[in-house]
Each structure stands twice: as C-alpha cells, then as structure tokens.
Protein backbone atom coordinates (compact mmCIF):
# COMPACT_ATOMS: atom_id res chain seq x y z
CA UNK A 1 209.81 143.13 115.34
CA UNK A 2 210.34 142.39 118.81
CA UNK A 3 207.01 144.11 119.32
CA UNK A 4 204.85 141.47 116.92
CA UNK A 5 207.20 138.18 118.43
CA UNK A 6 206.00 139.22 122.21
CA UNK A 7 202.33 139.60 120.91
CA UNK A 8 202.45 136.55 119.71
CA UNK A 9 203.61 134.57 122.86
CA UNK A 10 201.43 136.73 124.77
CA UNK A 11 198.35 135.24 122.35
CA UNK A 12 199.59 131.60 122.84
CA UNK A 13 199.75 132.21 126.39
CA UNK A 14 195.96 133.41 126.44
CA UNK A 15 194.86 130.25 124.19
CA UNK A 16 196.75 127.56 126.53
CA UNK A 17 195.41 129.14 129.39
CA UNK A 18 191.70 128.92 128.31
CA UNK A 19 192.11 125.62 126.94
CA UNK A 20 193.36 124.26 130.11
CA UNK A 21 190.49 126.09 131.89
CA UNK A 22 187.77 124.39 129.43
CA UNK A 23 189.52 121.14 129.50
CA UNK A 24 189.17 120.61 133.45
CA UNK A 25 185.16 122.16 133.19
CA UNK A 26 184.30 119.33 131.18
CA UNK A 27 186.43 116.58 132.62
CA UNK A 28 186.21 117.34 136.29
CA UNK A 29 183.33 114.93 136.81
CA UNK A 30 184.26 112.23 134.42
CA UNK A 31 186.09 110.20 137.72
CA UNK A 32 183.44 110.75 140.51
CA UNK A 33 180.66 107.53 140.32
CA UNK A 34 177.67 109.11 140.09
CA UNK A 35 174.82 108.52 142.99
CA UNK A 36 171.21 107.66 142.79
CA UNK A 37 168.53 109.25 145.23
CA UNK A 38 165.24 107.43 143.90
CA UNK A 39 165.23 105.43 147.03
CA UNK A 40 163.33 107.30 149.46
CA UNK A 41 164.39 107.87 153.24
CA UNK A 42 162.52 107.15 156.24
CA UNK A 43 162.04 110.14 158.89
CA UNK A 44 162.98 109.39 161.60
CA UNK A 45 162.29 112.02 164.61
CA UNK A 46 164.71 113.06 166.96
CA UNK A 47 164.43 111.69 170.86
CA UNK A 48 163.65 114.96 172.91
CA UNK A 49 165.67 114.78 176.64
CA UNK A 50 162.81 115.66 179.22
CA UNK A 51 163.44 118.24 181.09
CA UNK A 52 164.73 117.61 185.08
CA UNK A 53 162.28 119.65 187.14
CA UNK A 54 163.36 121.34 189.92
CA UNK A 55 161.66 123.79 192.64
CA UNK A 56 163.43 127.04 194.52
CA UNK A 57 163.44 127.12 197.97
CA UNK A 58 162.18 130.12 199.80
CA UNK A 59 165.05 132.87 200.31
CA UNK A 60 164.27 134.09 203.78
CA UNK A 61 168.16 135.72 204.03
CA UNK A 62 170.23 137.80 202.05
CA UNK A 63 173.43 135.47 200.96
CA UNK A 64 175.91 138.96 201.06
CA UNK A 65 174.50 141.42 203.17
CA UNK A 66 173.15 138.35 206.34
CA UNK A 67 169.51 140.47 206.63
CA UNK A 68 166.37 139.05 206.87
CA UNK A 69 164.00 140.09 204.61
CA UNK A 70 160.62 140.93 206.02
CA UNK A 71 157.36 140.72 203.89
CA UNK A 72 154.81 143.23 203.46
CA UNK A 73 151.59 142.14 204.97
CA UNK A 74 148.56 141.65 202.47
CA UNK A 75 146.16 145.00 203.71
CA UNK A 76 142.75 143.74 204.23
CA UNK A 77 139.81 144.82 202.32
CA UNK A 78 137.36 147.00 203.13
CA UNK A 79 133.48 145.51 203.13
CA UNK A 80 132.27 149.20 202.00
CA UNK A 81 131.04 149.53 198.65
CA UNK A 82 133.85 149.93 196.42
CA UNK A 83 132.33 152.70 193.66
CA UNK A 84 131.11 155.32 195.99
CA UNK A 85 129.98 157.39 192.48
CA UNK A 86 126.70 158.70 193.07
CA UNK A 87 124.75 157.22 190.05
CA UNK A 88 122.91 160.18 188.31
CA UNK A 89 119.22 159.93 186.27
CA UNK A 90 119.07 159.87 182.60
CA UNK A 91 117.79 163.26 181.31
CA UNK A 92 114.80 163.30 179.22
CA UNK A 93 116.29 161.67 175.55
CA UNK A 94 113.95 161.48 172.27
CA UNK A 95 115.32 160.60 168.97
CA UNK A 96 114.06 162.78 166.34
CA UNK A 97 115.72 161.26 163.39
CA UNK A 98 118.38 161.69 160.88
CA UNK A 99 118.99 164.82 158.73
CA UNK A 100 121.64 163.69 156.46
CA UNK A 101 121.04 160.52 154.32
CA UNK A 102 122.10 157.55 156.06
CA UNK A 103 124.16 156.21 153.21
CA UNK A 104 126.76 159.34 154.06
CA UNK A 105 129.92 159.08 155.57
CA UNK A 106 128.84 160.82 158.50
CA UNK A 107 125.08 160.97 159.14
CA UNK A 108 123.55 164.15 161.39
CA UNK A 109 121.31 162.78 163.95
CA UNK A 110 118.85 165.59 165.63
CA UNK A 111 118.55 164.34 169.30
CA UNK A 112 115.82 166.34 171.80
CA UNK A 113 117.95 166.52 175.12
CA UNK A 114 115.80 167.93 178.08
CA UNK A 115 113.61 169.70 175.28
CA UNK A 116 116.36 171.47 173.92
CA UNK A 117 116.89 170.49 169.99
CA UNK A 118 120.59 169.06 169.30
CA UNK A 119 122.15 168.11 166.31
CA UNK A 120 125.12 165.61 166.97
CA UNK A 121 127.42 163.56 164.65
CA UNK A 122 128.94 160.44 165.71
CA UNK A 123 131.25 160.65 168.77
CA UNK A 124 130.26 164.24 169.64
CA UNK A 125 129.33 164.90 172.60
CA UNK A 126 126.35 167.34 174.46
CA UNK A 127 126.64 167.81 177.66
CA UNK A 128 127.71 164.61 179.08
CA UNK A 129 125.72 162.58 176.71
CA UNK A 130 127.83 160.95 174.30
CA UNK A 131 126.28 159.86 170.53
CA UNK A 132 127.72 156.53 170.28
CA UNK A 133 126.76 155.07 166.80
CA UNK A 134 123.09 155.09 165.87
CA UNK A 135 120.75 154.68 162.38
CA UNK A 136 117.25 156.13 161.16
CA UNK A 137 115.60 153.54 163.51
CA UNK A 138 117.66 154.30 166.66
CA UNK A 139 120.76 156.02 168.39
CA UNK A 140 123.19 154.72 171.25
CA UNK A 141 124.01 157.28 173.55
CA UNK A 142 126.70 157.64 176.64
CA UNK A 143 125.79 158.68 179.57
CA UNK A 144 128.44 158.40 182.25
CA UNK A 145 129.56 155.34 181.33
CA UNK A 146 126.48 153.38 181.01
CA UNK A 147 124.80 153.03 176.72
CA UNK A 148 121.45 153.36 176.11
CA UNK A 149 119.59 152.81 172.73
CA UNK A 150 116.41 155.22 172.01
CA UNK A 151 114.10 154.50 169.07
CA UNK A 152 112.94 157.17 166.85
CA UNK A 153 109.98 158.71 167.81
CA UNK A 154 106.71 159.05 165.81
C-alpha cells in the first residue's frame, strides 16, 4: 500500500510541475507592451578618423650596437649587349599536313625538317624544334625561343 500512496504523490508531483511549466509559456509575455517596427530608420554612416601621416627618418646608426651602417653602392651597368646568345638560322620547315582527323583529341601533324619526314604531336619536340599547337592549314613551331607559323604546303 505504501507502494501505490508514493506513486500517487509522485504523479501529482509530475502534473503540478508541468502545469506550472505551461502556465509561465503562455503568460510570460502577457506584461511586456509590445513594439512596432513599421517606421523605417534612417542610415546613417559612421564618421571615419583620417589617418595622421607620418614619415621615418633615415637610420644612419645602430640604436644598441653605436655602428654606422654603410650602404652598398649601386654597380654600374655595363653598355655591352646584354644577351650575348648567338642567334641560330631556322632549318628548312615545310608543313605536310595532318594524318589524324583534326576533330581528335590529339591530331598527328607530319612536319619535313631539313628533308627528313617527322611525325610530331602537340608539345613534342624534334630536335630543338618544338610543335607548338597547329591545324590542317598551319603549325606553330619553337625554335629556341622564338614561334613561327608555316602553312601547309601544296
């Protein structure tokens, strides 16, 4: 019997606790006036400080150590020329034309370098020519540096 009386306080406990709880959710805000915000605000925008300006004066003596600094001199130039890279000739280039369809990912272009037959992709490289890009009208090609377009020839 005890049993069933302490279930029963512990069950009106529960209820008057929950009640409580749902009695200050709904009356919480029943004392607070409530505020309108259809009025609209002006911006207003904030004052910026400008800034003091100020200049550093040359340092011509260590503060700790008491040394004077010294400051490298500025070398002069030379007036020789400054690329002293002998420019070589172009060697004999024809463009043959393209042996892969030029709708593929990666077209075979057949090149005639100094009458030998060569048969580069794009970026590979003969010699020291360079195939740069090229289509069935033309081809770019490197040549130390310096591009060059040759047409196809007939």
């Amino acid at each position: 019997m005890k049993l069933a009386v302490s279930n029963k306080i512990l069950w009106l406990a529960a209820l008057l606790f929950w009640a409580i709880l749902v009695f200050q959710f709904f009356n919480s805000n029943s004392n607070e006036p409530v505020y309108r915000t259809d009025e609209k605000t002006a911006y207003t925008r904030p004052e910026f400080k400008v800034k003091e300006k100020f200049e550093l004066l040359p340092v011509e003596k260590d503060p700790f150590l008491g040394t004077l600094y010294t400051r490298a001199k500025a070398k002069k130039k030379s007036s020789g020329p400054i690329n002293s890279k002998e420019t070589l000739p172009w060697p004999n280039v024809q463009y043959v034309g393209v042996v892969a369809d030029t709708k593929a990912k990666r077209p075979v272009f057949v090149v005639n370098i100094n009458g030998k037959q060569q048969l580069l992709k794009k970026g590979e490289t003969s010699g020291e020519l360079t195939l740069v890009n090229g289509n069935s009208e033309e081809v770019r090609l490197k040549f130390n540096g310096a591009i060059k377009a040759f047409s196809k020839i007939e």
